[in-house]
Structure formats: C-alpha cells, structure tokens
N, C-alpha and C. Protein backbone atom coordinates (compact mmCIF):
# COMPACT_ATOMS: atom_id res chain seq x y z
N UNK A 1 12.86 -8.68 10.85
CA UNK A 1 11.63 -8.24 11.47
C UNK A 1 10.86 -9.47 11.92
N UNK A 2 10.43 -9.33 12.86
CA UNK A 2 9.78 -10.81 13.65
C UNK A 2 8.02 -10.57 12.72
N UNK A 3 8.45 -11.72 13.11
CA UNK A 3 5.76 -11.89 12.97
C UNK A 3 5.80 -11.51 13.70
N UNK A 4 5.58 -10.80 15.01
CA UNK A 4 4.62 -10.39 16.15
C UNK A 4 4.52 -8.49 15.01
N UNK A 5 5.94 -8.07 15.32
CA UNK A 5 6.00 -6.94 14.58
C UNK A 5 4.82 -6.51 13.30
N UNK A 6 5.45 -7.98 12.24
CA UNK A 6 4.42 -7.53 11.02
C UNK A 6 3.23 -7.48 11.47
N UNK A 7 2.59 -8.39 12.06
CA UNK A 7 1.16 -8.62 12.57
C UNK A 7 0.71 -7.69 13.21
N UNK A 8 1.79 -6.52 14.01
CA UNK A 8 1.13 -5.48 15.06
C UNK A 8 1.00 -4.13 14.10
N UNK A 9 2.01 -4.46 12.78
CA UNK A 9 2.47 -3.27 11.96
C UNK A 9 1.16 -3.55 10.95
N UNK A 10 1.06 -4.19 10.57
CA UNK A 10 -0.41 -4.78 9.39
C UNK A 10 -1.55 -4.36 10.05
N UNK A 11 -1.99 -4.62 11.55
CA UNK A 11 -2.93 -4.67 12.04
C UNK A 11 -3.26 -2.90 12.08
N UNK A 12 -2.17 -2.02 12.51
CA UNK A 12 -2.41 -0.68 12.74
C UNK A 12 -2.43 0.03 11.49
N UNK A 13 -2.17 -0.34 10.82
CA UNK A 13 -2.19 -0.22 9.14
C UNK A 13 -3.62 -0.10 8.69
N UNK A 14 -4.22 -1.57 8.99
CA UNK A 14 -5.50 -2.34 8.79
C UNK A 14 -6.23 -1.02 9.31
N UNK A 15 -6.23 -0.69 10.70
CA UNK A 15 -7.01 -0.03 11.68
C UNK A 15 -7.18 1.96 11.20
N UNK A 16 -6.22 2.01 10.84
CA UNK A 16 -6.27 3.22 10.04
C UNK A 16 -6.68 3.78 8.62
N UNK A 17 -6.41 2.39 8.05
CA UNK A 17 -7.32 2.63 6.76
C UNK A 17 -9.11 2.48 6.89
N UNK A 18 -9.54 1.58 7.93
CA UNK A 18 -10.64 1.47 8.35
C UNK A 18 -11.40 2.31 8.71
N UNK A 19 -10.65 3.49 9.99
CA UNK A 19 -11.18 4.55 10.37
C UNK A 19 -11.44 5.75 9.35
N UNK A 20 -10.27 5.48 8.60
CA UNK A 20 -10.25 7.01 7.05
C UNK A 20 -11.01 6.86 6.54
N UNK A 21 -11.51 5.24 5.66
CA UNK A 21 -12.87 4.98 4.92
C UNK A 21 -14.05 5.01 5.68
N UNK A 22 -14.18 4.78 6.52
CA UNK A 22 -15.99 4.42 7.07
C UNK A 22 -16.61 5.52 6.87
N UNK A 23 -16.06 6.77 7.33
CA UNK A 23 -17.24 7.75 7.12
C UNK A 23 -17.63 7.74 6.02
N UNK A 24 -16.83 7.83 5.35
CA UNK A 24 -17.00 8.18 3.28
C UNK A 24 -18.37 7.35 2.92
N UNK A 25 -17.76 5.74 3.63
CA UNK A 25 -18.79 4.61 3.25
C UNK A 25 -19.54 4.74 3.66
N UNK A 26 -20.15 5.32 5.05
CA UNK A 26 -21.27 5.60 5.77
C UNK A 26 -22.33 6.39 5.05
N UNK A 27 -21.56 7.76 4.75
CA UNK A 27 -22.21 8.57 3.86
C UNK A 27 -22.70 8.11 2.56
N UNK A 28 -22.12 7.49 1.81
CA UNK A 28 -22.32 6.32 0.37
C UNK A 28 -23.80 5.76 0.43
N UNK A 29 -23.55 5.02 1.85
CA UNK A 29 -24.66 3.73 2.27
C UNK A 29 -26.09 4.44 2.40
N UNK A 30 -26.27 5.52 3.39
CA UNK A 30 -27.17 6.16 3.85
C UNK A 30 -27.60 6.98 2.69
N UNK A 31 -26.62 7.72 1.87
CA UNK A 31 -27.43 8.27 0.48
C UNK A 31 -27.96 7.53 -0.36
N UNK A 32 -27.60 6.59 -0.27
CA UNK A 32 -27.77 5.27 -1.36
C UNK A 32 -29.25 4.98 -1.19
N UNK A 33 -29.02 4.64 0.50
CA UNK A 33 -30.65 3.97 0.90
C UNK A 33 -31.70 5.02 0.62
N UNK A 34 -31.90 6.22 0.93
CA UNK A 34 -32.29 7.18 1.02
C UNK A 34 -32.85 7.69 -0.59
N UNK A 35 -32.55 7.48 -1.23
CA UNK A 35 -32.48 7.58 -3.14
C UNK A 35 -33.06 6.62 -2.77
N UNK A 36 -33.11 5.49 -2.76
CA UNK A 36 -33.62 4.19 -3.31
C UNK A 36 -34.81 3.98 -2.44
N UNK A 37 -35.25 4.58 -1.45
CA UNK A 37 -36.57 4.74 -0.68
C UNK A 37 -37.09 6.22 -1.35
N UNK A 38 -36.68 6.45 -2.54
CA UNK A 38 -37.43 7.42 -3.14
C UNK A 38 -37.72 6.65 -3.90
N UNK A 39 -36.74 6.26 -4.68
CA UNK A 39 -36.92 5.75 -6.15
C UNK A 39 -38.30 4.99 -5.71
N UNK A 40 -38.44 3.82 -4.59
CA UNK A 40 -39.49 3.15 -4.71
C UNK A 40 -40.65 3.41 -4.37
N UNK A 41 -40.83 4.69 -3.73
CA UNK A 41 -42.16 5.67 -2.88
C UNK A 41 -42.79 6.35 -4.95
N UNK A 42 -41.81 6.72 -5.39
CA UNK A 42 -42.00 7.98 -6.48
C UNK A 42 -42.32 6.62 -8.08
N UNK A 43 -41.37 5.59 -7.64
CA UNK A 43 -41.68 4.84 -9.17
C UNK A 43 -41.03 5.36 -10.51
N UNK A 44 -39.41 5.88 -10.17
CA UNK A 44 -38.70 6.71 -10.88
C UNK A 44 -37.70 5.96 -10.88
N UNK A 45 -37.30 5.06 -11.73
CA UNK A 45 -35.75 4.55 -12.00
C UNK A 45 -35.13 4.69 -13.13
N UNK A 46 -34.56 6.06 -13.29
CA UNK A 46 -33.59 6.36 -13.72
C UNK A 46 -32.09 6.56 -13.31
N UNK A 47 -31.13 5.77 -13.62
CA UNK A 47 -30.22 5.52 -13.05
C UNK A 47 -29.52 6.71 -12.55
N UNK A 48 -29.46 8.08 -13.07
CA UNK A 48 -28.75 9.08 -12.90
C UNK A 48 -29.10 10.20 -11.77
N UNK A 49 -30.61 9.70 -11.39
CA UNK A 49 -31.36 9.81 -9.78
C UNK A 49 -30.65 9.09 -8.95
N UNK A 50 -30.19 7.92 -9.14
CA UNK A 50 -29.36 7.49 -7.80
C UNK A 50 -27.80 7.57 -7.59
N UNK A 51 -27.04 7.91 -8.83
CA UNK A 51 -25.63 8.31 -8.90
C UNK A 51 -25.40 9.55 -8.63
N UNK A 52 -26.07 10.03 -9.07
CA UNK A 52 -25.68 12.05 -9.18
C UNK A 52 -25.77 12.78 -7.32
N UNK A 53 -26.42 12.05 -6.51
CA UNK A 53 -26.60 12.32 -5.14
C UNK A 53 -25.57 11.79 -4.26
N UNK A 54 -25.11 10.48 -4.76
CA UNK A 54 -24.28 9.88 -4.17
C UNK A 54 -23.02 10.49 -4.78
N UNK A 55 -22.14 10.16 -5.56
CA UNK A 55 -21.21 11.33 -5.76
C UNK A 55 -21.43 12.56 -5.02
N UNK A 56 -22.31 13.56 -5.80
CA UNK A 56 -22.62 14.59 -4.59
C UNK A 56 -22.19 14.97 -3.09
N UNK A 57 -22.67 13.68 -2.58
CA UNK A 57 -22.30 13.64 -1.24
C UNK A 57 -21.13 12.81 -0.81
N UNK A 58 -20.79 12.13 -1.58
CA UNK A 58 -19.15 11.29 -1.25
C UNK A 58 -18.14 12.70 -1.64
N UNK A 59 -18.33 13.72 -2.16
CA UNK A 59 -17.24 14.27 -2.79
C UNK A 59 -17.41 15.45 -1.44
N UNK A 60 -18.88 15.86 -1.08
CA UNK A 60 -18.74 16.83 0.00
C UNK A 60 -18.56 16.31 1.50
N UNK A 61 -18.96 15.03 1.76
CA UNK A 61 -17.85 14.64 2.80
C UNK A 61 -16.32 14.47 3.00
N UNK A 62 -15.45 14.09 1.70
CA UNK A 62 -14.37 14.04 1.42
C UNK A 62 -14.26 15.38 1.59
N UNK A 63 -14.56 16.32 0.78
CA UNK A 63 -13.80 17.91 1.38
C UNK A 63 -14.27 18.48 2.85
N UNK A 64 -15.21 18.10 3.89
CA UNK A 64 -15.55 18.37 5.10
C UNK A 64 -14.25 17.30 5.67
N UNK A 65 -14.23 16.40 5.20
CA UNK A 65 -13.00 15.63 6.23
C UNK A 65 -11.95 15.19 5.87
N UNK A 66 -11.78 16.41 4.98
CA UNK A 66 -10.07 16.24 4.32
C UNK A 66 -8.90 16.73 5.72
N UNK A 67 -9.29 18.04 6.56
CA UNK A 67 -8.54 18.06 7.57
C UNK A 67 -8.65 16.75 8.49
N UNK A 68 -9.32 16.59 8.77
CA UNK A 68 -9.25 14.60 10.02
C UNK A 68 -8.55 13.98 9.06
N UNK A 69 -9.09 13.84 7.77
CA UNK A 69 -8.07 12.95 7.30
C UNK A 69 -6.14 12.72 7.43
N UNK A 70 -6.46 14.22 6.84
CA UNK A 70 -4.74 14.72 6.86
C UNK A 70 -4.11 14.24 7.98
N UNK A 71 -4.80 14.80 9.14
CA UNK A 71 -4.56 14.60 10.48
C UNK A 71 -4.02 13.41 10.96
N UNK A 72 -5.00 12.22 10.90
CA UNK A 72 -4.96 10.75 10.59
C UNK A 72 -4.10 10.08 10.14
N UNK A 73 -3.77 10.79 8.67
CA UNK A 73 -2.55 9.97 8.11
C UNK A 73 -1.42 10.42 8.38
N UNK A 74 -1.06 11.77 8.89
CA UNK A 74 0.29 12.49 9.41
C UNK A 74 0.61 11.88 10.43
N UNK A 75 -0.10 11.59 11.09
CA UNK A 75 0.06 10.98 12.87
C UNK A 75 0.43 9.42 12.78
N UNK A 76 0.26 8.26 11.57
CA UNK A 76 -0.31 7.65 11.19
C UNK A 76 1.29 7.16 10.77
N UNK A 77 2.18 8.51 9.90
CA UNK A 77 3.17 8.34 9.44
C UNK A 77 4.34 8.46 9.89
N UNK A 78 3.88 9.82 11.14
CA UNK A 78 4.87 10.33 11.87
C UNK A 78 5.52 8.83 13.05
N UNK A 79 4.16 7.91 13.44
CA UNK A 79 4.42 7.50 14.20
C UNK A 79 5.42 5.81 13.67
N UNK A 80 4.96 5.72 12.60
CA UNK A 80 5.67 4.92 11.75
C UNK A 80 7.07 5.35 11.47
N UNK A 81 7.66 6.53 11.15
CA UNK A 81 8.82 6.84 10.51
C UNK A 81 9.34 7.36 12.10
N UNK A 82 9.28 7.62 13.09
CA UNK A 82 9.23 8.29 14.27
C UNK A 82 10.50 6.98 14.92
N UNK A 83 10.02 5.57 15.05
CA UNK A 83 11.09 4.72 15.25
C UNK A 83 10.61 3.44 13.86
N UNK A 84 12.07 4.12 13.51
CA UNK A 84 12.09 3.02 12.38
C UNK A 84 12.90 1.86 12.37
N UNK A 85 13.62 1.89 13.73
CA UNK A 85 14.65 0.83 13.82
C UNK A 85 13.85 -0.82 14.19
N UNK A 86 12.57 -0.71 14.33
CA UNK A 86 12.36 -2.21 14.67
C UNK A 86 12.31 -2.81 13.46
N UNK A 87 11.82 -2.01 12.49
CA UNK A 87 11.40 -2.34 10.91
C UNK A 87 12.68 -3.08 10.12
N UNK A 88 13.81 -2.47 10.49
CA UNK A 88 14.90 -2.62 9.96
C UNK A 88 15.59 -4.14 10.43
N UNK A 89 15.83 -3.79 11.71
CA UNK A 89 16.44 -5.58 11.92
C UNK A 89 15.61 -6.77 11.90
C-alpha cells in the first residue's frame, strides 16, 4: 500500500469520525454553557445541576441521530469494503 493511499485512507477516516462526533459535541458545549450561565445568574453550584442536563441531552441527541449516524457509517464502510483491492497490494 503506498503513503498517498494511507494518507487519503486516514484522512477519510479522520473526516468521518469528525462529522459523527460534532453534533454530539455541539450539543455537550451549548448545554454546558447554558447550565453554567445559570449556575452563575442563580449562585447554585451544585455539581449534579450541571451533569444531569448534559447527559440528558447527549443521550437525546444520540437517539435523534442514531439513523444519520447509521447512515454515515454504512456508506462509510460500504465504500471502504466496496474496492478493497488497493488496500491489499
């Protein structure tokens, strides 16, 4: 297998795991901030105010974008196993 290959095969690799996580992380970031511009308006820091929302909402984006996901990684695999002969020599 040449470097141009690994480098094009790593890179689309790279690029797909990127796209699957961001939303998740997006959602994470923005609940996060969002709690924590309470916590500091209200003067409430208890740690289980800012975990219990975030879970919350990482677990109900994960089941809203479990189909894209699927989607993503089928296409992701198909197109990988689809020609496998460059991989090989």
């Amino acid at each position: 297998m040449s470097p141009e290959t690994v480098v094009q095969l790593t890179r689309h690799t790279m690029e797909t795991v990127l796209w699957m996580a961001a939303p998740i992380l997006i959602v994470a970031t923005v609940v996060s901030l969002l709690v924590n511009v309470v916590q500091v308006v209200t003067s409430i820091q208890d740690i289980t105010i800012s975990t219990v929302p975030r879970l919350a909402s990482v677990a109900i984006a994960i089941l809203l974008l479990i189909p894209w996901l699927l989607r993503k990684i089928t296409t992701f695999a198909t197109l990988l196993f689809s020609d496998f002969h460059p991989y090989v020599t």
